[in-house]
Protein backbone atom coordinates (compact mmCIF):
# COMPACT_ATOMS: atom_id res chain seq x y z
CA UNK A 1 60.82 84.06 71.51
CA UNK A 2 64.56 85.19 71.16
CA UNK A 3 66.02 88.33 71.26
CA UNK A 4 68.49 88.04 68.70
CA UNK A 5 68.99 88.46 65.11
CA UNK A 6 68.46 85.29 63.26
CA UNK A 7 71.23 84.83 60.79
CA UNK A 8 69.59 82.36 58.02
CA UNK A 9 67.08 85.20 56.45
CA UNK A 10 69.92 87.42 56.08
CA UNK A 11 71.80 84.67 54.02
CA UNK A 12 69.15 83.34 52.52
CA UNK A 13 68.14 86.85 51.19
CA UNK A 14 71.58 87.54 49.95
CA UNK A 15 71.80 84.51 47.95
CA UNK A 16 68.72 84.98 46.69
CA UNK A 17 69.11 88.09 45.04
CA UNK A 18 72.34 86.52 43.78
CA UNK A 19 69.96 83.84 41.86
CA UNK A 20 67.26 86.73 40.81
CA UNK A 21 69.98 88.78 38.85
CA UNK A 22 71.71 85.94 37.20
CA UNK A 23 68.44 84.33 36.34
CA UNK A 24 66.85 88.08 34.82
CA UNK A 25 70.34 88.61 33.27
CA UNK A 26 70.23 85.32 31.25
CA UNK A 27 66.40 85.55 30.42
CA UNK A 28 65.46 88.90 30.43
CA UNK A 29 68.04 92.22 30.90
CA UNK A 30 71.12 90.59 28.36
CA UNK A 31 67.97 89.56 25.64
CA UNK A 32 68.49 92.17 22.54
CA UNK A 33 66.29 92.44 19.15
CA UNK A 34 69.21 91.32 17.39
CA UNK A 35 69.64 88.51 19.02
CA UNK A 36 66.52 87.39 20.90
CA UNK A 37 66.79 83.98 23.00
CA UNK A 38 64.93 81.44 20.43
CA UNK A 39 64.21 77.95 21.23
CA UNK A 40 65.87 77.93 24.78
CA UNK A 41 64.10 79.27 28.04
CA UNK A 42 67.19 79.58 30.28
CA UNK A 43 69.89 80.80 27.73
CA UNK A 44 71.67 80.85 24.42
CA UNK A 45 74.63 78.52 23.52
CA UNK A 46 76.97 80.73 20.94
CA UNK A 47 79.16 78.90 18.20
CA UNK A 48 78.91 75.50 19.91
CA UNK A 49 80.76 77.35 23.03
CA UNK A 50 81.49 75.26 25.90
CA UNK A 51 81.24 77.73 28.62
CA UNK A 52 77.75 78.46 27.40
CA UNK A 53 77.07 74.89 27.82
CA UNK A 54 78.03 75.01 31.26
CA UNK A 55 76.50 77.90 32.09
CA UNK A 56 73.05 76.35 31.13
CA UNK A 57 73.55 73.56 33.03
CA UNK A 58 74.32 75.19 36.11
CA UNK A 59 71.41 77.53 35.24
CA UNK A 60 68.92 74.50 34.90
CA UNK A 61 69.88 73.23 37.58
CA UNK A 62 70.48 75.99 40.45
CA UNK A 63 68.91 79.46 39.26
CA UNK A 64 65.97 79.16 36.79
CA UNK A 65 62.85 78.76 39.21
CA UNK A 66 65.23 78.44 42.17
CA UNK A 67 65.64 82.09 43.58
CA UNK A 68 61.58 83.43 43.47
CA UNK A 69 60.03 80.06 45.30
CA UNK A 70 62.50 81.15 47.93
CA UNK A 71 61.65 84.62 47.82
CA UNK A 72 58.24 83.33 48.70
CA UNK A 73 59.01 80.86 51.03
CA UNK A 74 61.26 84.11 53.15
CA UNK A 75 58.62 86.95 52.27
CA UNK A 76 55.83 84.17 54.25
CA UNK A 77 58.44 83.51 57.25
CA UNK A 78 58.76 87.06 57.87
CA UNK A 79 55.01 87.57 58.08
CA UNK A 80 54.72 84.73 60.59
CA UNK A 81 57.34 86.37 62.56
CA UNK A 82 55.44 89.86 62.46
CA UNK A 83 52.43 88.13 63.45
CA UNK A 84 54.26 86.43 66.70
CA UNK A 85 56.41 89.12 67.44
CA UNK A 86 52.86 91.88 67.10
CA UNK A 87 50.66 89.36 68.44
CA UNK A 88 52.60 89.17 72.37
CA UNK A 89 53.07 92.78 71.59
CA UNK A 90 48.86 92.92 72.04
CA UNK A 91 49.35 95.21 69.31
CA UNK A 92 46.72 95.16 65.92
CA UNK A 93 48.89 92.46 63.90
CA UNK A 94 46.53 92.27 60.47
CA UNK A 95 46.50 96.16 60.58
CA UNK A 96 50.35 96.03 60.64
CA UNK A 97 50.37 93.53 58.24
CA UNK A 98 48.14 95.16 55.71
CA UNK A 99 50.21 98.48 56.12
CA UNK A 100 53.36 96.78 55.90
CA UNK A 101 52.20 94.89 52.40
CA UNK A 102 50.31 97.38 50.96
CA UNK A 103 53.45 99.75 51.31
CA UNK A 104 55.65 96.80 49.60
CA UNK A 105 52.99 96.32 46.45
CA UNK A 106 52.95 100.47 46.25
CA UNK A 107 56.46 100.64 45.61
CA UNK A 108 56.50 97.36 43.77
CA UNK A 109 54.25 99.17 41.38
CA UNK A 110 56.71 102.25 41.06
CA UNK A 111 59.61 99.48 39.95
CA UNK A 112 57.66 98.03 37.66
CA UNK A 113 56.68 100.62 35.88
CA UNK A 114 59.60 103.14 35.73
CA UNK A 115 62.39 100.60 36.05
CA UNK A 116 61.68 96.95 35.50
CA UNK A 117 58.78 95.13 34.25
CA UNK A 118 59.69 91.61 35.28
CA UNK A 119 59.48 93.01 39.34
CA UNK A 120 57.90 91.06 42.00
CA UNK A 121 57.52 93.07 45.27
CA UNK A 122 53.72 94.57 43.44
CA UNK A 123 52.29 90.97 43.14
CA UNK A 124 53.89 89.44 46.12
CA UNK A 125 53.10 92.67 48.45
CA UNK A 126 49.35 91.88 46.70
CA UNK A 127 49.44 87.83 47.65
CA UNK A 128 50.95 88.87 51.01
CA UNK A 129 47.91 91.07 51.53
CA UNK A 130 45.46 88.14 50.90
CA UNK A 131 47.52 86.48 53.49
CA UNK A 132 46.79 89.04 56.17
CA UNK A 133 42.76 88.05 55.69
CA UNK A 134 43.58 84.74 56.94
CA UNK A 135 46.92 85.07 59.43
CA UNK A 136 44.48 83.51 62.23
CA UNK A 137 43.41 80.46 60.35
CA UNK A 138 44.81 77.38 61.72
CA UNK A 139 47.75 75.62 60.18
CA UNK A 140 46.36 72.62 58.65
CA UNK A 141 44.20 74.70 57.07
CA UNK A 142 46.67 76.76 55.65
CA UNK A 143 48.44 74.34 54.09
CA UNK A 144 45.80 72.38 52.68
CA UNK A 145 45.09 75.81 50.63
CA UNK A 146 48.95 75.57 49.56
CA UNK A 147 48.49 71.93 48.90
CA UNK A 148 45.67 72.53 46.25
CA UNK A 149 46.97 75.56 44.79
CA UNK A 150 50.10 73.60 44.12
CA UNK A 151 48.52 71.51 42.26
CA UNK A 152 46.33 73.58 40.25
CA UNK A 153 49.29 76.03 39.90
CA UNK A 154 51.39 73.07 38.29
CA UNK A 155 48.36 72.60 35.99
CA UNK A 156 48.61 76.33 34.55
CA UNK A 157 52.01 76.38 34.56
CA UNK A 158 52.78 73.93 32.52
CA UNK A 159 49.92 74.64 30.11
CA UNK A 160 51.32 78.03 29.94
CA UNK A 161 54.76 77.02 28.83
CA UNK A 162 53.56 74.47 26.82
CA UNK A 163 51.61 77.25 24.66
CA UNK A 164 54.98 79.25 24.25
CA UNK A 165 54.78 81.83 27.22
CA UNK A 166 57.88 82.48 29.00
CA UNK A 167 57.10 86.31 30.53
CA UNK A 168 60.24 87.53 28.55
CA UNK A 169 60.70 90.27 26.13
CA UNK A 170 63.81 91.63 24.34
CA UNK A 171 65.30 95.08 24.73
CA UNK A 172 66.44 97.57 21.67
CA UNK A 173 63.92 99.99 21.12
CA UNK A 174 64.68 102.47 24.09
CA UNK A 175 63.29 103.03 27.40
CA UNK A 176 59.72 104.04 26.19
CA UNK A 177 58.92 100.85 24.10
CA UNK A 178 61.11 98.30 26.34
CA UNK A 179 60.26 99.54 29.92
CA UNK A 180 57.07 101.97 29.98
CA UNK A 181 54.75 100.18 27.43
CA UNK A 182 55.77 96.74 28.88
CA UNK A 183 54.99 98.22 32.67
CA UNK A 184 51.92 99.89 31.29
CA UNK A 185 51.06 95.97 29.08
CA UNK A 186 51.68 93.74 32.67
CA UNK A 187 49.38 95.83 34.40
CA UNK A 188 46.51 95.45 31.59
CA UNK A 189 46.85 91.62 31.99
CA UNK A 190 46.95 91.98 35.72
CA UNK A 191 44.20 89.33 36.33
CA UNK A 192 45.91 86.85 34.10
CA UNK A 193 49.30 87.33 36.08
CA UNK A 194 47.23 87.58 39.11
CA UNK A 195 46.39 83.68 38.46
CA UNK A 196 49.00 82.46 37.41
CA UNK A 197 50.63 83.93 40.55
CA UNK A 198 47.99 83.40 43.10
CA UNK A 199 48.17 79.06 42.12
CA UNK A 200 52.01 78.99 42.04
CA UNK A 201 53.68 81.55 44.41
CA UNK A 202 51.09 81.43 46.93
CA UNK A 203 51.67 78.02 48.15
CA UNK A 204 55.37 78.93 49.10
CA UNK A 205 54.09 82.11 50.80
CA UNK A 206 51.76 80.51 53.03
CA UNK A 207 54.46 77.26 54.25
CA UNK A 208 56.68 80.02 54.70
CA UNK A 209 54.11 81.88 56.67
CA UNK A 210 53.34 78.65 59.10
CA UNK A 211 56.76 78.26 59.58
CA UNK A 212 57.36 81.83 61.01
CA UNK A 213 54.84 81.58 62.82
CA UNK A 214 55.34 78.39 64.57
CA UNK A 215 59.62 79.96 64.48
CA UNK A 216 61.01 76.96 62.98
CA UNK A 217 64.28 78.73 61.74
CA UNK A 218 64.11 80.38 65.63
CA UNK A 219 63.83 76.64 67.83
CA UNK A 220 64.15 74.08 64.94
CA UNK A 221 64.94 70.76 66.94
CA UNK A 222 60.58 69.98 66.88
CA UNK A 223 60.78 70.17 63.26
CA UNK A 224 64.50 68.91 61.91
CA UNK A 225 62.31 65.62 59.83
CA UNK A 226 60.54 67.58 58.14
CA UNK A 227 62.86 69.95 57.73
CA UNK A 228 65.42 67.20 56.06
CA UNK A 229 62.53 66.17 54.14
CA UNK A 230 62.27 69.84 52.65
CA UNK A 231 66.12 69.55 51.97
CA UNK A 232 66.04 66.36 50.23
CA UNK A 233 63.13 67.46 47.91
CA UNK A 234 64.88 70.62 46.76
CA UNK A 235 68.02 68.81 46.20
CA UNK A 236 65.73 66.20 43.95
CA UNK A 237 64.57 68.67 42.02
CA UNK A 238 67.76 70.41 41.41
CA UNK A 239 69.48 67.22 40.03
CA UNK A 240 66.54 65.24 38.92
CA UNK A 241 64.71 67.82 36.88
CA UNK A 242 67.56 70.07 36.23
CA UNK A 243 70.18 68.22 34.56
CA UNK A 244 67.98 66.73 31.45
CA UNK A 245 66.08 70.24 31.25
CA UNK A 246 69.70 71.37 30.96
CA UNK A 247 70.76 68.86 28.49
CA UNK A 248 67.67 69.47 26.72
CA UNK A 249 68.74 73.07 26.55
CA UNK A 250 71.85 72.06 24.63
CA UNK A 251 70.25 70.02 21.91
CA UNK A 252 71.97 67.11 24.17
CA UNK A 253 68.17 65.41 24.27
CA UNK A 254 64.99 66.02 22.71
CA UNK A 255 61.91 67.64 24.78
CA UNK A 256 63.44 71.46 25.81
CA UNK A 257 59.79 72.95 25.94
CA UNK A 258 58.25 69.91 27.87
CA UNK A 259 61.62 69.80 30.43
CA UNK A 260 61.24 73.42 31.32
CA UNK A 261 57.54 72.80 31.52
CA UNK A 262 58.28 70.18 34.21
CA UNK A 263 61.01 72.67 36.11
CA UNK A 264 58.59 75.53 36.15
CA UNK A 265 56.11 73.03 37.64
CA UNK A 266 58.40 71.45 39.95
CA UNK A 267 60.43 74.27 40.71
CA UNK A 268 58.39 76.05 42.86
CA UNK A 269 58.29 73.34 45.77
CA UNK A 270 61.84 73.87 45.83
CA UNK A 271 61.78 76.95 47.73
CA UNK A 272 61.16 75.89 51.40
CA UNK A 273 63.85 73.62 50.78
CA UNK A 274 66.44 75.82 49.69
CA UNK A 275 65.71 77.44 52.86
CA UNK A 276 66.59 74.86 54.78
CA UNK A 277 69.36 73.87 52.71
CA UNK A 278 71.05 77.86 54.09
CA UNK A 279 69.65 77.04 57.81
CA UNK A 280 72.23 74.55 57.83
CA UNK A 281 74.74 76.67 55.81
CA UNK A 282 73.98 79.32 58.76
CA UNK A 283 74.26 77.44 61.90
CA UNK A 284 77.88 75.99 60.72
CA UNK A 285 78.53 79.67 60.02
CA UNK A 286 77.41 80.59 63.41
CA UNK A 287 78.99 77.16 65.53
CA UNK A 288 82.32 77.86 63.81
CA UNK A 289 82.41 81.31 64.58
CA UNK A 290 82.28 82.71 61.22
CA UNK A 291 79.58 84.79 60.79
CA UNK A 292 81.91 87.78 61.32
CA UNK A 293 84.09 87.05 58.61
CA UNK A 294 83.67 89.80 55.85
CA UNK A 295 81.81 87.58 53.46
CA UNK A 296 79.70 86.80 55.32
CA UNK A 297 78.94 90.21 57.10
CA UNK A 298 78.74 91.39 53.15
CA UNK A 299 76.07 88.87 52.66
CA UNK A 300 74.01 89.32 55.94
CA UNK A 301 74.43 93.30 54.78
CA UNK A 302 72.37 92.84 51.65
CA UNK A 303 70.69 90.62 53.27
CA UNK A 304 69.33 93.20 55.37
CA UNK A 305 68.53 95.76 52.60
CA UNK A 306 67.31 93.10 50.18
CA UNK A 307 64.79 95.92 48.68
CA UNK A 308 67.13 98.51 48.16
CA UNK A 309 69.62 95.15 46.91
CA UNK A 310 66.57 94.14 44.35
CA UNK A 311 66.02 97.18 43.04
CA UNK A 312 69.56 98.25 42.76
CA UNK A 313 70.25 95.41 40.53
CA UNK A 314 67.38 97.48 38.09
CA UNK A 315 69.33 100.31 38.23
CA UNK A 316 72.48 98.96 36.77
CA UNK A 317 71.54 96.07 34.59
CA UNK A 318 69.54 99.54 33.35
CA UNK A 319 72.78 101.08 33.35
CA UNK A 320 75.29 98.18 32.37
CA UNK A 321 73.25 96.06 30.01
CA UNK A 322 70.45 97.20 28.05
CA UNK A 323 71.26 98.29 24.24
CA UNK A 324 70.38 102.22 25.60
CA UNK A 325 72.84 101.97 28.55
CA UNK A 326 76.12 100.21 28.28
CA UNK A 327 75.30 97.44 26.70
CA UNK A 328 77.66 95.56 28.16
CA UNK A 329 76.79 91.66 27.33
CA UNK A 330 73.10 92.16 25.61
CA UNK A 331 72.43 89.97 23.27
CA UNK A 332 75.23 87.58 24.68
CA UNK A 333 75.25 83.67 25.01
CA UNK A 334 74.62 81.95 28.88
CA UNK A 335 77.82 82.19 29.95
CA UNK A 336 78.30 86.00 29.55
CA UNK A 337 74.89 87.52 30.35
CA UNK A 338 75.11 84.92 33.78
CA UNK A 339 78.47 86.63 34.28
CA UNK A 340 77.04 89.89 33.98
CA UNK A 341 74.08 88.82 36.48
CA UNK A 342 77.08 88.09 39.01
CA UNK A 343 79.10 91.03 38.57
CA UNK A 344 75.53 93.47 39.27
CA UNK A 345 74.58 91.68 41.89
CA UNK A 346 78.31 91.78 43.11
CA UNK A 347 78.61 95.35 42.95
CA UNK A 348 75.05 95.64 44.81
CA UNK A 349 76.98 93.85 47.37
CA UNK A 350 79.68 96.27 47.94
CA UNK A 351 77.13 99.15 47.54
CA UNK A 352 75.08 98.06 50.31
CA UNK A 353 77.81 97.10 52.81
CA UNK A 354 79.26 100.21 52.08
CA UNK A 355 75.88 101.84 52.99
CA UNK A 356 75.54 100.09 56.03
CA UNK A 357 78.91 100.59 57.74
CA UNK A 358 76.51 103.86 58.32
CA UNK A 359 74.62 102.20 60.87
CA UNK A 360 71.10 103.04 59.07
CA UNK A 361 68.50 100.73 57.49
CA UNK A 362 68.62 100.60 53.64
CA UNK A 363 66.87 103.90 51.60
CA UNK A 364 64.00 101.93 50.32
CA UNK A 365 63.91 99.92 54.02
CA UNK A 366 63.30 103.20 55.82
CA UNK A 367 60.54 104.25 53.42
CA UNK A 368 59.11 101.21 53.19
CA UNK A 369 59.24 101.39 57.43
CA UNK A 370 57.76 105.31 57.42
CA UNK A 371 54.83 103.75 54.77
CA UNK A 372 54.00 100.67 56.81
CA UNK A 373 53.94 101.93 60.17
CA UNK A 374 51.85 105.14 61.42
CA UNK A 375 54.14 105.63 64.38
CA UNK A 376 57.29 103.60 64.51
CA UNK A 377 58.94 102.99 67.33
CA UNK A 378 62.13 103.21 69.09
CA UNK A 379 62.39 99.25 67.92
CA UNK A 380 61.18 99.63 65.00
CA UNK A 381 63.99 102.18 64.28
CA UNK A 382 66.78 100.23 65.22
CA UNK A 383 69.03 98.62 62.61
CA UNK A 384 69.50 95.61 64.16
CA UNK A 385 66.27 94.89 65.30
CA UNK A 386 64.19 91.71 64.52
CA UNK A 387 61.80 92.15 61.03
């Protein structure tokens, strides 16, 4: 085991949440009543504008159905590294597990209701928890589960775009009607989402979870093939499915609905990958000598307080973008609303560095801590500890 701080998580994190808001910004937080997205699942092109164009192409091809598979694929890894780390600890790993999930989908549930119905952390804190039943099942079993939900998860997906469902809604009518009844509608079609998430994000949660286990990120010369062979697939997807789903976006070619059918479907193995992809971006950071460079110690920062990061971002799109806040950019084309996905998740960035030149955990990070373990420990205190 090592006894250091692995930097690619960190990264990986960061950039992730970097995907998440300008991915919500374009579909979700900049979508008005006035001027709801129609005909396009990834964005709006305005007067024939160019930089809407672009913006849809480098949507299609790097953000839409990019940034969740890798939340997966990270959210797995760090349960296989709880397991390891717990398991030569001789201490009760499942229990820790379940506490440590359960806590994640509780708070989940808090976001989603009060501040953002399009959150995550409830139904990946619940898929994480199904996890935990099985932690001690044997790897190829584990991934012959993620094999066949793949598949039958690329089955529903792409029925469910197909029939028109794209998960978004438009903002106007104030926090009641936009946030509370749209909190209080997910969770009376909970089974349905529960599906549709169980057959698609699950698969990436449980590679993710072999890999932590077996610390790929940690010793990866046993496992640089397929590791390459992760890379290569994501970088397929990105260029072979995103550019005509982007072109379709633009009127450029025919079939929009059945080209973001195939990215939702083909999407979501691209999340290992992408992983990989910032393992390498990581260990060049770390064999030059730059992972001490402000940037980078920005990035590893939010990295590090990717809750407090994610939920942050609700907070000010809140703030920033809805019709009742700000509105800064609702209703927009591409090019604007991803702008104003970068500049939130920007000044999350600066928030949580800030936060940390403290020297403690994230807010949410030490609740989430005080709900998932009974009696922490001096480790389990320490900011730059392993998690």
């Amino acid at each position: 085991m090592t006894t250091h701080r692995i930097l690619t998580p960190d990264v990986a994190r960061g950039i992730m949440l970097l995907a998440i808001a300008v991915a919500n910004s374009v579909t979700v937080w900049a979508t008005n009543i006035d001027n709801p997205m129609v005909g396009t699942h990834i964005g709006i092109v305005m007067n024939d504008s160019l930089w809407d164009k672009i913006a849809i192409m480098i949507g299609a091809m790097f953000i839409h159905v990019r940034g969740l598979p890798m939340f997966a694929t990270l959210l797995g890894y760090g349960m296989g590294m709880i397991l390891v780390r717990e398991y030569h600890r001789k201490n009760p790993y499942k229990r820790i597990l379940a506490r440590r999930y359960a806590a994640l989908a509780a708070m989940g549930l808090i976001h989603l209701v009060f501040l953002f119905f399009g959150d995550i952390m409830f139904m990946y804190g619940i898929l994480a928890l199904h996890v935990t039943m099985i932690a001690n099942r044997s790897d190829r079993l584990l991934l012959t589960v993620a094999g066949v939900l793949w598949i039958a998860g690329g089955g529903v997906t792409a029925a469910l775009t197909l029939l028109g469902w794209t998960g978004t809604s438009a903002y106007g009518l104030g926090y009641v009607e936009d946030q509370l009844v749209m909190g209080e509608t997910f969770l009376m079609t909970f089974p349905v989402q529960y599906v549709s998430s169980a057959t698609t994000i699950m698969p990436a949660i449980l590679v993710g979870f072999v890999a932590g286990r077996r610390g790929m990120l940690e010793t990866p010369e046993p496992y640089l093939r397929i590791m390459r062979w992760w890379a290569i697939i994501a970088v397929a997807v990105c260029f072979i499915v995103g550019i005509p789903l982007g072109l379709a976006s633009m009127g450029v070619i025919g079939g929009e609905l059945v080209w973001s059918a195939i990215n939702r479907v083909a999407g979501l193995v691209t999340g290992p990958g992408l992983v990989v992809l910032l393992f390498y971006l990581s260990r060049w950071l770390q064999q030059h000598h730059k992972q001490h460079v402000l940037p980078v110690r920005m990035l590893v920062a939010l990295g590090r307080m990717s809750m407090t990061g994610y939920v942050l971002q609700s907070v000010l799109f809140t703030a920033l973008v809805l019709p009742w806040g700000l509105g800064l950019g609702s209703g927009s084309g591409a090019a604007v609303a991803m702008l104003m996905g970068v500049a939130v998740w920007f000044l999350t960035l600066i928030i949580v560095y800030a936060w940390s030149l403290t020297g403690r955990r994230g807010p949410l990070e030490t609740i989430h801590r005080r709900l998932g373990y009974s009696r922490p420990t001096t480790a389990l205190r320490r900011y730059n500890g392993r998690s």
